[in-house]
Protein backbone atom coordinates (compact mmCIF):
# COMPACT_ATOMS: atom_id res chain seq x y z
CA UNK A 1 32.61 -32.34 2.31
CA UNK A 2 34.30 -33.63 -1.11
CA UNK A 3 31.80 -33.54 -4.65
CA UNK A 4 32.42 -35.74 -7.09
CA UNK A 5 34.15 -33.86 -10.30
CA UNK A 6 32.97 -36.21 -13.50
CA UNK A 7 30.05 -39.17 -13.63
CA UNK A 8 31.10 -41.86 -12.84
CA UNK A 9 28.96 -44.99 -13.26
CA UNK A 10 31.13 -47.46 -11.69
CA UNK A 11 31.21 -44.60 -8.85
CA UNK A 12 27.59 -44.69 -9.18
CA UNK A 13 27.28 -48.37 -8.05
CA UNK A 14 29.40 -48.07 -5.12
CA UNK A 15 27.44 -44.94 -3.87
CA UNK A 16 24.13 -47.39 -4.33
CA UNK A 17 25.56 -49.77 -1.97
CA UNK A 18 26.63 -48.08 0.54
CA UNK A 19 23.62 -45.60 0.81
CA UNK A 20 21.88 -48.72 2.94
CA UNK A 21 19.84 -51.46 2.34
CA UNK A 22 16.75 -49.70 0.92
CA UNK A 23 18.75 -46.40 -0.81
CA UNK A 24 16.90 -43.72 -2.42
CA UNK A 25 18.02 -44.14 -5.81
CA UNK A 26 16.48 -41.43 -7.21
CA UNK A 27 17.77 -38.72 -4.91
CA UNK A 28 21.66 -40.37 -5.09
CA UNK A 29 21.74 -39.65 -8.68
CA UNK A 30 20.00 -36.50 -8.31
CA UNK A 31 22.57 -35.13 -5.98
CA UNK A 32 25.80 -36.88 -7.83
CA UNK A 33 24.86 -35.57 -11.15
CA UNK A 34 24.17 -32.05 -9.54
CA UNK A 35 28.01 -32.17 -7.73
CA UNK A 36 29.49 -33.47 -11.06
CA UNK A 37 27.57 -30.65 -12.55
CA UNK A 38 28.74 -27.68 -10.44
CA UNK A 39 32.76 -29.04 -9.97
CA UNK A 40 32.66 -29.04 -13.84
CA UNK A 41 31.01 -25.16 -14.14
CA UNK A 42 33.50 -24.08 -11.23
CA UNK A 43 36.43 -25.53 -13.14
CA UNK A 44 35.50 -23.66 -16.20
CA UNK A 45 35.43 -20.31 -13.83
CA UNK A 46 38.79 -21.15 -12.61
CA UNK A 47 40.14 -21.71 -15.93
CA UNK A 48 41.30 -25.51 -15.24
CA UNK A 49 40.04 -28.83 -14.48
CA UNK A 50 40.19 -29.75 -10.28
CA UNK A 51 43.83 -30.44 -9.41
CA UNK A 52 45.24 -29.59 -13.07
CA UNK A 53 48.08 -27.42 -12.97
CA UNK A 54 47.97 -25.22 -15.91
CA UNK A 55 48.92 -21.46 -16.95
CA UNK A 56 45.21 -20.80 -17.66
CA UNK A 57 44.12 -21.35 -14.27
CA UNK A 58 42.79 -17.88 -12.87
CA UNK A 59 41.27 -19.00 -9.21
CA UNK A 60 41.41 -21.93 -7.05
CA UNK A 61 38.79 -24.18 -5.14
CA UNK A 62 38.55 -23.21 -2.11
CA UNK A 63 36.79 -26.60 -0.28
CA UNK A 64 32.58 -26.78 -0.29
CA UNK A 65 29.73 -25.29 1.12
CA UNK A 66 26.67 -27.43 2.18
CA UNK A 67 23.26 -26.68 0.62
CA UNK A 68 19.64 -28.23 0.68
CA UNK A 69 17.95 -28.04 -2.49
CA UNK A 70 14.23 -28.72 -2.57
CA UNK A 71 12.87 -31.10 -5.63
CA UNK A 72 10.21 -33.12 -6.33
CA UNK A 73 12.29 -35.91 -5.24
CA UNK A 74 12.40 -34.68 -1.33
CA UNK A 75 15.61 -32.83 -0.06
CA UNK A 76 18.88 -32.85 -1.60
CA UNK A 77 22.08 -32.20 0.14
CA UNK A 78 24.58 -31.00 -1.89
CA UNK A 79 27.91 -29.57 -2.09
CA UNK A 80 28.56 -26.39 -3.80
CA UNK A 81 32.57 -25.52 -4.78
CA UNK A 82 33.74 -22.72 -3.02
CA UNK A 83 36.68 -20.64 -4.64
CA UNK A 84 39.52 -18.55 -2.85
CA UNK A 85 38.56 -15.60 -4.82
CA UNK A 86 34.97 -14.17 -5.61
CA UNK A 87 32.21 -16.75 -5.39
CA UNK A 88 30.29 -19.38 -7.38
CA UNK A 89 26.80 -20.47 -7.04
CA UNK A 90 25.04 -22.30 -9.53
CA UNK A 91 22.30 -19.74 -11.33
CA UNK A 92 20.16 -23.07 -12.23
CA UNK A 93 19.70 -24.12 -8.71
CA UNK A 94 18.02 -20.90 -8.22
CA UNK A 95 15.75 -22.24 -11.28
CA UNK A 96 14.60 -25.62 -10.54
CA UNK A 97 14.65 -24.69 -6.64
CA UNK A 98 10.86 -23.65 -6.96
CA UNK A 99 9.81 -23.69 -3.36
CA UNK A 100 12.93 -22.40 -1.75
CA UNK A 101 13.72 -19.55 -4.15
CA UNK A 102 9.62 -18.08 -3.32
CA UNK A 103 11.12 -18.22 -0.25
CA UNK A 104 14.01 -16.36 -0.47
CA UNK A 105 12.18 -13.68 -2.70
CA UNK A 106 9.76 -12.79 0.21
CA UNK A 107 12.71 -13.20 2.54
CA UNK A 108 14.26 -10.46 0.71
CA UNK A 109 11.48 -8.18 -0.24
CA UNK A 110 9.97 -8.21 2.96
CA UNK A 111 12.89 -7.62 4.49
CA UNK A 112 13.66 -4.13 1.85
CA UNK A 113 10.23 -3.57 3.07
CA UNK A 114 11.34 -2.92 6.05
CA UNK A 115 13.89 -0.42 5.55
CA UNK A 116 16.87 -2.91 5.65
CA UNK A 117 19.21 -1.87 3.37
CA UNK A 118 20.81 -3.49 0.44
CA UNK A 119 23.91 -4.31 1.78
CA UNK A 120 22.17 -6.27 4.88
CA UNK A 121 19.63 -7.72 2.56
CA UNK A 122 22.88 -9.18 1.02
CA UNK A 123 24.41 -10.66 4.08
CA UNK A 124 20.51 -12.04 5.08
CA UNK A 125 20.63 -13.78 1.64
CA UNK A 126 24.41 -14.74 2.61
CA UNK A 127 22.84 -16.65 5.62
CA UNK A 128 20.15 -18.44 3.93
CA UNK A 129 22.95 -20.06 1.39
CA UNK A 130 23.20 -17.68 -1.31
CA UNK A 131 26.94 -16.13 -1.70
CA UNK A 132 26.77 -14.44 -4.96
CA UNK A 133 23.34 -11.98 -4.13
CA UNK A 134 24.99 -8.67 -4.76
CA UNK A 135 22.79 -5.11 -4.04
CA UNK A 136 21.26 -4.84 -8.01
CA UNK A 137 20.40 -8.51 -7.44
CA UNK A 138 18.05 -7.63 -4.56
CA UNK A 139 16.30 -4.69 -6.42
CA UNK A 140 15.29 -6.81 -9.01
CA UNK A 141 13.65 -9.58 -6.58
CA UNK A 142 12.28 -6.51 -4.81
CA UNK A 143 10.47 -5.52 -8.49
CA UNK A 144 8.13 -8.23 -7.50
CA UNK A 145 5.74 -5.79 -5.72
CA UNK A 146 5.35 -3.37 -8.44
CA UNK A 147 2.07 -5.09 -9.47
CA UNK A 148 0.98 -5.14 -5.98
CA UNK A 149 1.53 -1.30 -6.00
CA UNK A 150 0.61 -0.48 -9.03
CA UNK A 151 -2.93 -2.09 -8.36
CA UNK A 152 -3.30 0.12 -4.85
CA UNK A 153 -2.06 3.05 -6.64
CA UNK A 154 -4.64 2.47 -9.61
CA UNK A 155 -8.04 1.12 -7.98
CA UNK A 156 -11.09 2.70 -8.00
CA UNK A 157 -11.89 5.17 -4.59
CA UNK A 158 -15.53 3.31 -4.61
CA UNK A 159 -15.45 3.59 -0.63
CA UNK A 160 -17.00 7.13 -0.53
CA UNK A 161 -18.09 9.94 0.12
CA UNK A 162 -14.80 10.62 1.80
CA UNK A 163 -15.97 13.27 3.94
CA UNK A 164 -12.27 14.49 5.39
CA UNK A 165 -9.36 14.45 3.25
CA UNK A 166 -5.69 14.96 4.72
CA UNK A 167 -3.13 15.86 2.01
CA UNK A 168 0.51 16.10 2.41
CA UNK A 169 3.95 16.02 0.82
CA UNK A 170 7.25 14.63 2.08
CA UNK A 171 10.85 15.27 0.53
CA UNK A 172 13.12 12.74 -0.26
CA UNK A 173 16.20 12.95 -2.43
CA UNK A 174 16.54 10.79 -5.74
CA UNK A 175 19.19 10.38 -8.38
CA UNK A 176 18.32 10.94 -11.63
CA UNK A 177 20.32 12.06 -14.47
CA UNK A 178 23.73 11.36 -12.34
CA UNK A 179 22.90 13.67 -9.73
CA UNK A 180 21.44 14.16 -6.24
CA UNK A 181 17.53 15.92 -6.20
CA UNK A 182 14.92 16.53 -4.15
CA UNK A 183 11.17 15.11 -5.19
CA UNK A 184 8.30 15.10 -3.48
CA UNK A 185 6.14 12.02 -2.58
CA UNK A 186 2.38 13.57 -2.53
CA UNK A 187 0.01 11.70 -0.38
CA UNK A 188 -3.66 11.80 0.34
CA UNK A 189 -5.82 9.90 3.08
CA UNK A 190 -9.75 10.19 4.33
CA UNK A 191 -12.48 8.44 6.00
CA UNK A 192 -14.43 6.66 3.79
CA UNK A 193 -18.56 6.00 3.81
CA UNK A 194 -17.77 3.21 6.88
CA UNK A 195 -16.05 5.18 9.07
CA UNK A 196 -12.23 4.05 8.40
CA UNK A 197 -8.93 5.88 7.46
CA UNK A 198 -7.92 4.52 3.97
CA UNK A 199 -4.56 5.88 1.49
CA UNK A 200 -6.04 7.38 -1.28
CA UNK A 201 -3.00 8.25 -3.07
CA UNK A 202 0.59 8.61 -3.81
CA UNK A 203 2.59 9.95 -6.35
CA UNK A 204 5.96 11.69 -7.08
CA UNK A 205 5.98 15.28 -8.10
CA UNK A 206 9.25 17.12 -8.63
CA UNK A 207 8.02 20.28 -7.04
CA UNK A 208 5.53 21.29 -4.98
CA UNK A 209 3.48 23.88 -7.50
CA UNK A 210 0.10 24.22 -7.88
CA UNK A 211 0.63 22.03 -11.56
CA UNK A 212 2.02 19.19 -9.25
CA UNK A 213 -0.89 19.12 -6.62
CA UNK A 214 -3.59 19.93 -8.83
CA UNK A 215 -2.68 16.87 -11.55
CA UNK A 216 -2.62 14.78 -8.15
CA UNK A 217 -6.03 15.77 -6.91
CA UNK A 218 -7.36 15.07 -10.49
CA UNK A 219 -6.58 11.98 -10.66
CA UNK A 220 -8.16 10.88 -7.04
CA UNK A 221 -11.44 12.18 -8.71
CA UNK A 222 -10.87 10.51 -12.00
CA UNK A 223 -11.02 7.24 -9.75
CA UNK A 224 -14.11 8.16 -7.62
CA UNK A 225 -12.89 10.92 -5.16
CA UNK A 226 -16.44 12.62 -4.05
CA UNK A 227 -18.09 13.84 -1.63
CA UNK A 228 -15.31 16.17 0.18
CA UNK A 229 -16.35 18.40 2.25
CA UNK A 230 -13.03 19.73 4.10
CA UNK A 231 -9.37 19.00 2.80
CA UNK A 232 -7.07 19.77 6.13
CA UNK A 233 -3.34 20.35 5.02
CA UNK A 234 -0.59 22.85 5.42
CA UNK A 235 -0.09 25.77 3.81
CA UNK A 236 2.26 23.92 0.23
CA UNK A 237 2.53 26.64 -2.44
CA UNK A 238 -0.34 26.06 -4.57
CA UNK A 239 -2.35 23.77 -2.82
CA UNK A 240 -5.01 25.87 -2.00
CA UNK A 241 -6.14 26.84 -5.34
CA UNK A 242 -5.67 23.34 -6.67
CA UNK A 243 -8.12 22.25 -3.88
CA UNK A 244 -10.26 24.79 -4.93
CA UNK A 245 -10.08 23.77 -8.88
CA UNK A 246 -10.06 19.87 -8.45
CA UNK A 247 -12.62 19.52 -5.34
CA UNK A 248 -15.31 22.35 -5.92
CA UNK A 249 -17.17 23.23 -2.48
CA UNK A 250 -15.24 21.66 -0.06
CA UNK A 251 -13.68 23.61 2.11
CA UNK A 252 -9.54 24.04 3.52
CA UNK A 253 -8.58 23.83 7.04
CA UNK A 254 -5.25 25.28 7.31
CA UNK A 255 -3.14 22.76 9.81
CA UNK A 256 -3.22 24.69 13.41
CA UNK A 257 0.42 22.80 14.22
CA UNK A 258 2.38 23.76 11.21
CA UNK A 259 0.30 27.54 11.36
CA UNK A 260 1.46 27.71 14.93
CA UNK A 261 5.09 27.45 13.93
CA UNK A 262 5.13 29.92 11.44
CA UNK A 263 3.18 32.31 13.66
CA UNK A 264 6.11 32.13 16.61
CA UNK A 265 8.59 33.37 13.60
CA UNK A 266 7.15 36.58 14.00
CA UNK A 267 7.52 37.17 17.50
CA UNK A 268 11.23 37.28 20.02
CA UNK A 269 11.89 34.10 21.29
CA UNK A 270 11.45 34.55 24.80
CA UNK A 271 7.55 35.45 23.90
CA UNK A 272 6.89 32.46 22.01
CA UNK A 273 5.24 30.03 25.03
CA UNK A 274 3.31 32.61 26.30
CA UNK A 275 1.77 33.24 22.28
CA UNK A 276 1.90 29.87 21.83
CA UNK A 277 -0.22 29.19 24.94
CA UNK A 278 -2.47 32.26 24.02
CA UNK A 279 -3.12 30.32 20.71
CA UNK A 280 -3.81 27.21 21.79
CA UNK A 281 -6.44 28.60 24.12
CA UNK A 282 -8.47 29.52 20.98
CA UNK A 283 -9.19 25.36 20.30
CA UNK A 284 -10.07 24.58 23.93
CA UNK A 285 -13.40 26.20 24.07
CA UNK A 286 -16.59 23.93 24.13
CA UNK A 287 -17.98 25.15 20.93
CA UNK A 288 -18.12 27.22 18.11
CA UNK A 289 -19.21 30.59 19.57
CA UNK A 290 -16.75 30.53 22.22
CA UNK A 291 -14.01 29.33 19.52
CA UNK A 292 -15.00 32.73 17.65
CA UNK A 293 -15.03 35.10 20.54
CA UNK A 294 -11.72 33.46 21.90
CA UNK A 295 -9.73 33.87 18.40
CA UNK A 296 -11.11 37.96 18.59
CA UNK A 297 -9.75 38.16 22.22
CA UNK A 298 -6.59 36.82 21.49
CA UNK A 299 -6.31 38.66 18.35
CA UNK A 300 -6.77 41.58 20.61
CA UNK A 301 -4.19 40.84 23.16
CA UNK A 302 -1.83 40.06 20.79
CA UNK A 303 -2.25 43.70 18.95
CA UNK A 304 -1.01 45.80 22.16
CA UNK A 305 2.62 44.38 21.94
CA UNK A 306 2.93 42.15 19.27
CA UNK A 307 0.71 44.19 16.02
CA UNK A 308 2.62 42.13 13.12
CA UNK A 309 1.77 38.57 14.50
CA UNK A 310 -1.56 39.69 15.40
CA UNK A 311 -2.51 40.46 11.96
CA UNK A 312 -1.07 37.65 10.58
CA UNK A 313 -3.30 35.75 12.86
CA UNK A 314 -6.36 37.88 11.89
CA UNK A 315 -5.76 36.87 8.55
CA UNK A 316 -5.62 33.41 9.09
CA UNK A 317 -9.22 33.17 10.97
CA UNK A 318 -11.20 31.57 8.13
CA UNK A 319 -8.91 28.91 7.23
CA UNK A 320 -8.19 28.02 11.03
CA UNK A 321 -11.27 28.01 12.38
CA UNK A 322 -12.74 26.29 9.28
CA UNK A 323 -13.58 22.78 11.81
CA UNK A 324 -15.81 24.77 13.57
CA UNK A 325 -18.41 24.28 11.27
CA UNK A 326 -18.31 20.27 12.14
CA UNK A 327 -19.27 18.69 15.02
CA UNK A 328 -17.36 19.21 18.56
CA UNK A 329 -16.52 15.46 18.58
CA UNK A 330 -14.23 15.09 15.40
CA UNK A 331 -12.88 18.62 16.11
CA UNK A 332 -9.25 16.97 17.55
CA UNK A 333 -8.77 15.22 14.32
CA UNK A 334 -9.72 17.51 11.47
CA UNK A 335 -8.30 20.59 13.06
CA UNK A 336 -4.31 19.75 12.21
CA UNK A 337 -2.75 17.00 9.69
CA UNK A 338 -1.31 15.25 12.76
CA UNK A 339 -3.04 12.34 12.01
CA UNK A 340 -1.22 12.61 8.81
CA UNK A 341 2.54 13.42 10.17
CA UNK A 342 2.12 9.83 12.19
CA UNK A 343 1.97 8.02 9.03
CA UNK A 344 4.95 10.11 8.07
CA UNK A 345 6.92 8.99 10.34
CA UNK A 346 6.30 5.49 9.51
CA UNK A 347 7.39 6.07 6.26
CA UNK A 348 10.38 8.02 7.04
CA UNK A 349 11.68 5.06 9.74
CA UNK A 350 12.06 3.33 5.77
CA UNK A 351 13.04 6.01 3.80
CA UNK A 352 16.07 6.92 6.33
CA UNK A 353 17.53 3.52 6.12
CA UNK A 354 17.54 3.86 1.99
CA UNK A 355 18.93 7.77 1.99
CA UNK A 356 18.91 8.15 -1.46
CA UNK A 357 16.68 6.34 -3.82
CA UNK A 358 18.63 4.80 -7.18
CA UNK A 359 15.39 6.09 -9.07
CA UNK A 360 11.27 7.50 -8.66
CA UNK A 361 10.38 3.81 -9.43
CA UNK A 362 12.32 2.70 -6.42
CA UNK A 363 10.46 5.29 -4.13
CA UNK A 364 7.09 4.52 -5.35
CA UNK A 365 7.56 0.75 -5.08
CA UNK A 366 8.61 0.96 -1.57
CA UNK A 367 6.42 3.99 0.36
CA UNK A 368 3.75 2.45 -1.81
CA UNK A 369 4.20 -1.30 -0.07
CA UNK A 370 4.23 0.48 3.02
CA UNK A 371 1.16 2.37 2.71
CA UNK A 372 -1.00 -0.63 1.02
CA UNK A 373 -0.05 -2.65 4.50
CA UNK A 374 -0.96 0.47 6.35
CA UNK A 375 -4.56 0.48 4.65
CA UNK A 376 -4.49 -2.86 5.16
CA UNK A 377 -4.40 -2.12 9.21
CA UNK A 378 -6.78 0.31 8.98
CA UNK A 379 -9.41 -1.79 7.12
CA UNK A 380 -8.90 -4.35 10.32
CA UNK A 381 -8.93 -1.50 12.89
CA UNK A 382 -12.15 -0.08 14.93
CA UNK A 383 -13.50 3.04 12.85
CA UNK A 384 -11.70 5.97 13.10
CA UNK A 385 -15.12 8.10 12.96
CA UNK A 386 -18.15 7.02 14.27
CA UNK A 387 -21.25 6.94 11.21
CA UNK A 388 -23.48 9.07 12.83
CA UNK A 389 -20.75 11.79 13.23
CA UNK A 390 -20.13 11.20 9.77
CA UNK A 391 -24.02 11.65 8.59
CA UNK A 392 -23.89 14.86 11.18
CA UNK A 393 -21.00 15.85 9.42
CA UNK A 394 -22.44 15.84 6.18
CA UNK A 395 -25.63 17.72 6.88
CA UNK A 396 -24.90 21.29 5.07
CA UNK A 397 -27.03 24.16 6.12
CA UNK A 398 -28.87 26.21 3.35
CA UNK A 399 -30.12 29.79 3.91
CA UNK A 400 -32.73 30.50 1.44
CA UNK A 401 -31.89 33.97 -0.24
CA UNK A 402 -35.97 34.45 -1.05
CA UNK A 403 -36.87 34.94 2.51
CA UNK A 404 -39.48 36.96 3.49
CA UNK A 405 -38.87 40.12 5.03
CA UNK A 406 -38.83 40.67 8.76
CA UNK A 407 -39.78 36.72 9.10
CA UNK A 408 -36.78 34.27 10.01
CA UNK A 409 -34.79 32.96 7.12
CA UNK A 410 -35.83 29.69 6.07
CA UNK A 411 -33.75 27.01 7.06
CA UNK A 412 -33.12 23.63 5.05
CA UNK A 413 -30.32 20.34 5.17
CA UNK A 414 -29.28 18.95 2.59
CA UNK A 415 -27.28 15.68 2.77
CA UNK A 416 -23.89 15.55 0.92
CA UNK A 417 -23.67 12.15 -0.47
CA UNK A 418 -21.71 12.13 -3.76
């Protein structure tokens, strides 16, 4: 396909007539000025007009690439000048191409969305016509969801009380400063007044401390946080006591799954099914009092041959068996953060394709786009708690410290609403 390299209006004419009886006028000089406009800017790249043979010349065309370019005028098929080394491709075509280049930007940033990496997001952008993308190009149309971020990240939690609260941390490396580190993306989800899951926050910590948790939970209460009652998470350095400092009377239920792990550490290998299975017969009882006497029995068995992991369990009764103090029905999912390690994974199958984020920004724009869509799912999604579990969950029990001797204690409930 050959461009024409100057403006010609006596070429003009002769394009008229032969574009048909009833040519588009408009379009023909759209799309001969546009050639004539390219040839001339890929001459100056090459150092020398088309066909000029000259000791300035530093490239050579290399034939032309077809290329629809949307106007106001319809369609425009035109030729862009390929050269034999590097590329060319017009930067003002990108410009005026309004519809198409929307296009090509959620092309692209759904496609980093998705975990595809740079260097494929350049090849995808290679397909749709565009030779010259390179990786910092796609970043930068990727930047386009920082608002949308930003405003998840930043609006108010006006859904509450949030009854259950699942917090957890993931590790991903990050360069900064011209080297390789680890940070740590902190997240947060609950159930909100209406019964569905909903991402209540994310940020980037560079350790795990008690400073790093504690400024995170303080900020989901500065935008509305309330109403906790139990915060179910594993056992992060810190985390406890910034629970205890940022959400005052709710309580922690230590993660039975990650507990169980560090449990088996204390025992030989070849007894860790029959402790694990000894364990897990503790959460299969039908209620609370069997829970309790189960935990003491196995607690018991566990002394005779085992004495270290036993106390270690002993120790850990009150913040394992903290979900007994719920109903039976929403035992399964506020008695581990497995609910939580699912979302995880989601995020990781995008973080592993990335490996090493250029920067925090970077991180935060993309596990950020993929938890907005995710609370997005869950808005559409049946409840993930039912609202009278949620009202029975709330109901505290208060034991009156004035009552009268050798009479019952005097009972009360009190609904936890804010």
């Amino acid at each position: 396909m050959a461009a024409p390299h100057s403006v010609d209006p006596a070429q003009l004419v002769e394009e008229f007539a032969s574009a048909g009886v009833s040519p588009d006028l408009l379009q023909t000089m759209i799309a001969t000025t546009a050639n004539a406009l390219m040839s001339s800017q890929a001459d100056q790249q090459c150092g020398a007009g088309y066909g000029e043979r000259s000791s300035e010349r530093t490239n050579q065309r290399n034939g032309y690439r077809a290329r629809e370019w949307d106007t106001r005028a319809g369609t425009i098929e035109l030729a862009v000048p390929k050269l034999r080394q590097g590329s060319y491709f017009p930067d003002w075509l990108l410009t005026h191409r309004r519809r198409a280049e929307q296009a090509l930007v959620t092309v692209v940033a759904t496609a980093y969305l998705l975990g595809v990496s740079t260097r494929r997001v350049e090849k995808l952008a290679e397909q749709l016509g565009v030779k010259s993308l390179s990786r910092s190009q796609v970043s930068e149309m990727a930047t386009h969801l920082d608002g949308q971020v930003a405003a998840f990240r930043e609006r108010p939690l006006d859904q509450g009380p949030y009854t259950f609260v699942w917090v957890d941390a993931l590790t991903v490396k990050v360069r900064e400063d011209g080297r390789v580190v680890n940070v740590h993306a902190l997240l947060a989800t609950g159930v909100n007044a209406d019964g569905h899951r909903e991402i209540l926050g994310l940020d980037v910590a560079s350790s795990e401390d008690g400073a790093g948790w504690l400024a995170f939970l303080r900020g989901l209460v500065a935008r509305g946080l309330s109403g906790v009652q139990l915060v179910i998470s594993d056992a992060h350095p810190g985390l406890v006591a910034a629970i205890a400092s940022a959400l005052p009377g709710a309580a922690w239920q230590r993660c039975r799954t990650h507990y169980l792990r560090n449990l088996l550490s204390r025992v030989p290998k070849s007894a860790q099914p029959h402790v694990a299975t000894q364990v897990r017969t503790i959460f299969d009882q039908p209620d609370a009092d069997a829970v309790t006497a189960q935990y003491g029995r196995v607690v018991d068995t566990l002394t005779a041959r085992w004495p270290d992991a036993a106390e270690h369990l002993d120790n850990a009764r009150d913040e394992l068996l903290a979900f007994t103090a719920y109903p039976r029905e929403v035992w399964r999912q506020i008695w581990s953060n497995n609910p939580q390690e699912r979302l995880n994974k989601e995020i990781r199958r995008r973080t592993d394709v990335v490996g090493i984020f250029p920067g925090r920004d970077s991180l935060i724009r993309l596990v950020g786009a993929v938890l907005a869509e995710q609370s997005d799912e869950w808005t559409e999604n049946r409840r993930y708690m039912g609202l009278d579990l949620l009202a029975r969950s709330r109901i505290r029990i208060v034991t009156t410290e004035a009552a009268p001797t050798g009479s019952e204690a005097l009972m009360t409930t009190e609904a936890i609403t804010a």
